[in-house]
C-alpha atoms as a PDB file:
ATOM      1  CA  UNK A   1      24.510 -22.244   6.762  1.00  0.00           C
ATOM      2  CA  UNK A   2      27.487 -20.644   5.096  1.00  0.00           C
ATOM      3  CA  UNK A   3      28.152 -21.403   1.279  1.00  0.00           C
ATOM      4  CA  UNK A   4      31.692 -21.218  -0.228  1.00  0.00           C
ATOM      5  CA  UNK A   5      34.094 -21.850  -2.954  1.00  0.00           C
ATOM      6  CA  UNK A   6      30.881 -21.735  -5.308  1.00  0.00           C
ATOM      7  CA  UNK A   7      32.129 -22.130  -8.883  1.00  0.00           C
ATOM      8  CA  UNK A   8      30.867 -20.103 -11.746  1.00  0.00           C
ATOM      9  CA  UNK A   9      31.553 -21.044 -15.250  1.00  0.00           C
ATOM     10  CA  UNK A  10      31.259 -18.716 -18.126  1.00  0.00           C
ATOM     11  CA  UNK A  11      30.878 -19.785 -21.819  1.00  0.00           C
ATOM     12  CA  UNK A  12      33.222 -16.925 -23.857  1.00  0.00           C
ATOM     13  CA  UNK A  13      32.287 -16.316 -27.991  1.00  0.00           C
ATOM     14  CA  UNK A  14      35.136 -18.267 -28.672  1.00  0.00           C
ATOM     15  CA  UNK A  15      33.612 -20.839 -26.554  1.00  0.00           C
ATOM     16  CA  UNK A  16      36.800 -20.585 -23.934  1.00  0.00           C
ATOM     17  CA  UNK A  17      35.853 -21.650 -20.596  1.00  0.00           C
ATOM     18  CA  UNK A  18      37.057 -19.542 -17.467  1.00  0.00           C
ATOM     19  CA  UNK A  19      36.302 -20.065 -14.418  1.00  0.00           C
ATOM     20  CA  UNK A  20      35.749 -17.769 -11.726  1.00  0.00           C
ATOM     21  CA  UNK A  21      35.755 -18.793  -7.599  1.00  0.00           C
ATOM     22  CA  UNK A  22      33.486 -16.216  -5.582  1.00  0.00           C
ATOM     23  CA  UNK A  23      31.697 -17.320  -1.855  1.00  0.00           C
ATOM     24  CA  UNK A  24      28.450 -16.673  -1.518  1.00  0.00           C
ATOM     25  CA  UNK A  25      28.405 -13.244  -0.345  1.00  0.00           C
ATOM     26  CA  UNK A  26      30.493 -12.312  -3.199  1.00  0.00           C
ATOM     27  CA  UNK A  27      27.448 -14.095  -5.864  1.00  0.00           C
ATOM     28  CA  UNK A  28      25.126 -12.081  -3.930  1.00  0.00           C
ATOM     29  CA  UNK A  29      26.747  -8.312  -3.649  1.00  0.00           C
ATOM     30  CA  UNK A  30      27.113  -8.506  -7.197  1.00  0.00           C
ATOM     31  CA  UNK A  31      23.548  -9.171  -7.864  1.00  0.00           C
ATOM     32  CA  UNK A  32      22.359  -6.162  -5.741  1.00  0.00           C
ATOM     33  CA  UNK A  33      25.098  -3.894  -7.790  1.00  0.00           C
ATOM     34  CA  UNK A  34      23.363  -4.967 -10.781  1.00  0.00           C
ATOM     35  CA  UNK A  35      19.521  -4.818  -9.923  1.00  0.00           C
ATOM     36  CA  UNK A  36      17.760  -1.448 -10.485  1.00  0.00           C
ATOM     37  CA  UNK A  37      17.001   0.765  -8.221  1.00  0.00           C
ATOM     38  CA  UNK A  38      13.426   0.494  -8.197  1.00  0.00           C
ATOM     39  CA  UNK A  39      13.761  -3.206  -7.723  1.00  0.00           C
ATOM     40  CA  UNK A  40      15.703  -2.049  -4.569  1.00  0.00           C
ATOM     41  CA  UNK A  41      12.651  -0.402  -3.027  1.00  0.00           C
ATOM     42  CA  UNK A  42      10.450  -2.245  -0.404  1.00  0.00           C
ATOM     43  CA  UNK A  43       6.983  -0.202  -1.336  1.00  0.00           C
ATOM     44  CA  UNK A  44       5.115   0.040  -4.294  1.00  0.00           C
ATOM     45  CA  UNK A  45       2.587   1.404  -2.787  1.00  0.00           C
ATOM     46  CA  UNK A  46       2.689   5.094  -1.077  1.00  0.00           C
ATOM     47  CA  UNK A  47      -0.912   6.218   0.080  1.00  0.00           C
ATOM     48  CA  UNK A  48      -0.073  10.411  -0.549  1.00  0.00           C
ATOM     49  CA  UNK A  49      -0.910  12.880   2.066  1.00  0.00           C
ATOM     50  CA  UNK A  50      -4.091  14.770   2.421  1.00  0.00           C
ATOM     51  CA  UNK A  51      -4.227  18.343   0.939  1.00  0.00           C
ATOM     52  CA  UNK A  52      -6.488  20.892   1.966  1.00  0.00           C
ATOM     53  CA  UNK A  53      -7.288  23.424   4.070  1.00  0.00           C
ATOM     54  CA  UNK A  54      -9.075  24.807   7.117  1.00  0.00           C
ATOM     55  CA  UNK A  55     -11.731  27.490   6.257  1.00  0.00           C
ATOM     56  CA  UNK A  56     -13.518  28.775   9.093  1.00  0.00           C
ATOM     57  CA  UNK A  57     -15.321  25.556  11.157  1.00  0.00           C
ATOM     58  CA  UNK A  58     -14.656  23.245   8.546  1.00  0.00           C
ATOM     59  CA  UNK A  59     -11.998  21.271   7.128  1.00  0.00           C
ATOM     60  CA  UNK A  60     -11.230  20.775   3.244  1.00  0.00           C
ATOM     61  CA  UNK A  61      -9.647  17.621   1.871  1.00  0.00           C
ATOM     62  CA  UNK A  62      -8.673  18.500  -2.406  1.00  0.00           C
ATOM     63  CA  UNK A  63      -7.330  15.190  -3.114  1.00  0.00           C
ATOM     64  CA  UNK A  64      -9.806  12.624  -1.571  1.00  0.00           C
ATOM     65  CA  UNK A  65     -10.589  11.089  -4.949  1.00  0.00           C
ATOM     66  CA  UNK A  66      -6.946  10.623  -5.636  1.00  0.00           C
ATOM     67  CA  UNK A  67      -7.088   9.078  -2.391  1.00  0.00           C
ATOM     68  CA  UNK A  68      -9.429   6.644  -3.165  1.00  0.00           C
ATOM     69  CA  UNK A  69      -8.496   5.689  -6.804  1.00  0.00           C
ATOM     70  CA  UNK A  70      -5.068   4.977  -5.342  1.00  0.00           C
ATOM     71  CA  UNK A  71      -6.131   2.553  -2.742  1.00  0.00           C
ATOM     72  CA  UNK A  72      -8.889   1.201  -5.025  1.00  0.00           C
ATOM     73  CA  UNK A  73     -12.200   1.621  -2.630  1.00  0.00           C
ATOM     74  CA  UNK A  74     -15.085   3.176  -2.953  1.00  0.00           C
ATOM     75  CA  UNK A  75     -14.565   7.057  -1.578  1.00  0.00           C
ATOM     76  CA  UNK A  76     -17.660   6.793   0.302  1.00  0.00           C
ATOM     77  CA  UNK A  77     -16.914   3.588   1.972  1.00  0.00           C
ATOM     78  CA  UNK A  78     -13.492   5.552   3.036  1.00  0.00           C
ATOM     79  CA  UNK A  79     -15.272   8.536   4.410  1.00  0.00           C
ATOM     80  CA  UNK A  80     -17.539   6.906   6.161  1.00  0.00           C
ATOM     81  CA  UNK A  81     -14.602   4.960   8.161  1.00  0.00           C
ATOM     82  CA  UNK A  82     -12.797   8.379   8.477  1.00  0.00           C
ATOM     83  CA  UNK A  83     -16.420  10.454  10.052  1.00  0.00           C
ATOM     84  CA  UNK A  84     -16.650   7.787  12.002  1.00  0.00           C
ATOM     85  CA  UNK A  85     -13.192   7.690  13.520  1.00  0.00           C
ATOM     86  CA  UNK A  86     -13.509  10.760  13.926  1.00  0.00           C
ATOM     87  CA  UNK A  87     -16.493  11.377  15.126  1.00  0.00           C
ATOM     88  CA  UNK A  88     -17.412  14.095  13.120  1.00  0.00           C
ATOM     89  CA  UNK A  89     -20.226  15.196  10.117  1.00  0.00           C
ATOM     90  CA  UNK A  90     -18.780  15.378   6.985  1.00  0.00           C
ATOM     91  CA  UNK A  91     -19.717  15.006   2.909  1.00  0.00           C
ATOM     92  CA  UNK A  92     -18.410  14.639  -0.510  1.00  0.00           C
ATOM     93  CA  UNK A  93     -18.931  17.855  -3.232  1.00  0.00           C
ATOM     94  CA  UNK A  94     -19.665  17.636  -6.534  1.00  0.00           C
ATOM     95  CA  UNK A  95     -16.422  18.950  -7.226  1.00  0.00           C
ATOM     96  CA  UNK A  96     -14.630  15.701  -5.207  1.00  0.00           C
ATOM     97  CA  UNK A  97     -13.592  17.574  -2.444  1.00  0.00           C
ATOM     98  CA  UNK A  98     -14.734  16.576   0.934  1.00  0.00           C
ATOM     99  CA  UNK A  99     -16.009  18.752   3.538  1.00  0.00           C
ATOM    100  CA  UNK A 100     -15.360  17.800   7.473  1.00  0.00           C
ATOM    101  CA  UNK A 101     -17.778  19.520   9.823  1.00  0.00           C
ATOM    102  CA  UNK A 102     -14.678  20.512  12.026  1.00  0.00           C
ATOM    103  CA  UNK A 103     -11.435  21.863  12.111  1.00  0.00           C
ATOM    104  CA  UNK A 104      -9.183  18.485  12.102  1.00  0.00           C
ATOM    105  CA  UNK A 105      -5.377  18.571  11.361  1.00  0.00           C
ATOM    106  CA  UNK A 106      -4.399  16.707   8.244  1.00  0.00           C
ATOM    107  CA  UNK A 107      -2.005  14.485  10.077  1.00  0.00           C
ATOM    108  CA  UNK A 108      -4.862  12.895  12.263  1.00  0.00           C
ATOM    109  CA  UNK A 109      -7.057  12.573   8.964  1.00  0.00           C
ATOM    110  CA  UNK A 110      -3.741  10.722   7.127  1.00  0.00           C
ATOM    111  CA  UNK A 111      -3.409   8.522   9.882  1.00  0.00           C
ATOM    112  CA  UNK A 112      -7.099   7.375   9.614  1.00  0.00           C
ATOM    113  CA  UNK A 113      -6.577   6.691   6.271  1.00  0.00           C
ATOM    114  CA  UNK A 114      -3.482   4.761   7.163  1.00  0.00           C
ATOM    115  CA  UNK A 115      -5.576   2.946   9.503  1.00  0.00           C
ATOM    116  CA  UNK A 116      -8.174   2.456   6.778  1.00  0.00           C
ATOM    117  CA  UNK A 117      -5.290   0.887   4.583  1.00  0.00           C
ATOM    118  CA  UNK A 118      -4.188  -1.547   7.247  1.00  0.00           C
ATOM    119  CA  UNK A 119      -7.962  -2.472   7.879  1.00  0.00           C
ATOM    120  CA  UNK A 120      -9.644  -2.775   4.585  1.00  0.00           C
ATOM    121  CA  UNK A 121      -6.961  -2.891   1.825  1.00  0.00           C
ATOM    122  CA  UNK A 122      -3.457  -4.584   2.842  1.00  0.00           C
ATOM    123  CA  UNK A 123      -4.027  -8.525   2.704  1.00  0.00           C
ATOM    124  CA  UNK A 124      -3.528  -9.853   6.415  1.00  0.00           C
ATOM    125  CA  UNK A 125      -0.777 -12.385   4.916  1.00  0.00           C
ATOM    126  CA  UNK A 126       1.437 -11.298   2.015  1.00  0.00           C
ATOM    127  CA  UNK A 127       0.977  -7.711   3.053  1.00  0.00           C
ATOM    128  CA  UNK A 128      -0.043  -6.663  -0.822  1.00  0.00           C
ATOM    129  CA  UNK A 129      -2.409  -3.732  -1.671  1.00  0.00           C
ATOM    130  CA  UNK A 130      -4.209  -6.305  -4.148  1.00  0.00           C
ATOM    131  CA  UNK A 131      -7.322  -6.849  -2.318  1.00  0.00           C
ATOM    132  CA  UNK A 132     -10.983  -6.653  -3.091  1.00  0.00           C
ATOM    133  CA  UNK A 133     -13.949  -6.058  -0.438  1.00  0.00           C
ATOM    134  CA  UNK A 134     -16.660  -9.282  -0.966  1.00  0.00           C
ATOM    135  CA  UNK A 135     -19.547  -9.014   1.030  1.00  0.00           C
ATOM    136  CA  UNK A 136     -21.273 -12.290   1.890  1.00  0.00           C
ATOM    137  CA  UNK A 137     -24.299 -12.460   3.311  1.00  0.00           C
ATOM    138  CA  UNK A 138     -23.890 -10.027   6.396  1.00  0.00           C
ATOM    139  CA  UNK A 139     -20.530 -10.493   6.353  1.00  0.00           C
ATOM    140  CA  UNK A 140     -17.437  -8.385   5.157  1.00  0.00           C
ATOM    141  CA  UNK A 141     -14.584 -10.004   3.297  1.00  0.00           C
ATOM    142  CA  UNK A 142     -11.064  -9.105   2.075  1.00  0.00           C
ATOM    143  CA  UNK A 143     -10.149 -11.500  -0.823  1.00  0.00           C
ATOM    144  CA  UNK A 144      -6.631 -11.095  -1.742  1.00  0.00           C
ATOM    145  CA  UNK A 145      -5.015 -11.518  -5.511  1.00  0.00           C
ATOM    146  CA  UNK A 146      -1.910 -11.915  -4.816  1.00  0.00           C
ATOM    147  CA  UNK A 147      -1.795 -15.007  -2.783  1.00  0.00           C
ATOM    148  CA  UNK A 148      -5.757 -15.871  -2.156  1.00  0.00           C
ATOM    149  CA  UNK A 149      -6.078 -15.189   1.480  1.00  0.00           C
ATOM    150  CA  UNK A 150      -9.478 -14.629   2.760  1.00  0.00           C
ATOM    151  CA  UNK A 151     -10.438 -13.227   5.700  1.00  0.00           C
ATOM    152  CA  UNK A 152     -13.596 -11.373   7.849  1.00  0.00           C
ATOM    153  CA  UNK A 153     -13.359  -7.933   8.237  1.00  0.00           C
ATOM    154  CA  UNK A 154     -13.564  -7.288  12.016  1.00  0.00           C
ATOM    155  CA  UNK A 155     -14.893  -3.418  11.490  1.00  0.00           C
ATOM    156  CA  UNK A 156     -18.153  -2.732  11.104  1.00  0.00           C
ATOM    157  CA  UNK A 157     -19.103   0.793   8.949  1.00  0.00           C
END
């Protein structure tokens, strides 16, 4: 469906009409010129890279909490899913660093917690970060707040 010829009319102070043909492609160009540019952006929501560092056997994540807070879960829900992905021992220190019982890259712990995201945070429908994990009975539930999608959470941790 193609619009055109759509007619604008403008209202001046002096209350002198003009009027002003532009198609619809026109209309819609000049909406995008005048939206901002974060309104421009597809993603609100960037899950940051892990930092850390290898020291000896082990690897060190720094910014697991920061992590966590951003996706909204419980860090020890997260690690579990990521130890057990991995298939590796592993804790949280005082300090909120966690310690992996092996040397892992940080690109194949990122793309656990990608896979984490996808799993236990985006809502299945609207593809929104504003989920919450309800746990019924034995089951696992993401409830969405967005649109109020509902749905079992295949994974078991």
């Amino acid at each position: 469906m193609h619009y055109t010829n759509i007619q604008i009319t403008t209202f001046k102070k002096n209350k002198e009409k003009t009027l002003f043909n532009m198609d619809y492609e026109q209309l819609l160009e000049k909406a995008r010129k005048e939206l901002p540019e974060s309104s421009l952006k597809n993603e609100r929501f960037e899950i940051p890279n892990v930092k850390g560092h290898i020291q000896g056997n082990k690897t060190i994540v720094s910014n697991f909490l920061q992590i966590a807070s951003i996706l909204g879960r419980d860090p020890s829900h997260i690690l579990k899913y990521i130890l057990k992905e991995l298939a590796t021992p592993g804790e949280i220190k005082k300090s909120g660093s966690v310690i992996i019982g092996t040397k892992i890259s940080a690109s194949r712990i990122n793309e656990k917690i990608k896979q984490y995201a996808k799993e236990f945070v985006f809502c299945p429908e609207c593809n929104k970060p504003d989920t919450k994990i309800i746990k019924e009975n034995r089951l696992i539930f993401i409830k969405c707040s967005a649109c109020g999608a509902k749905r079992v959470v295949k994974s078991k941790i």
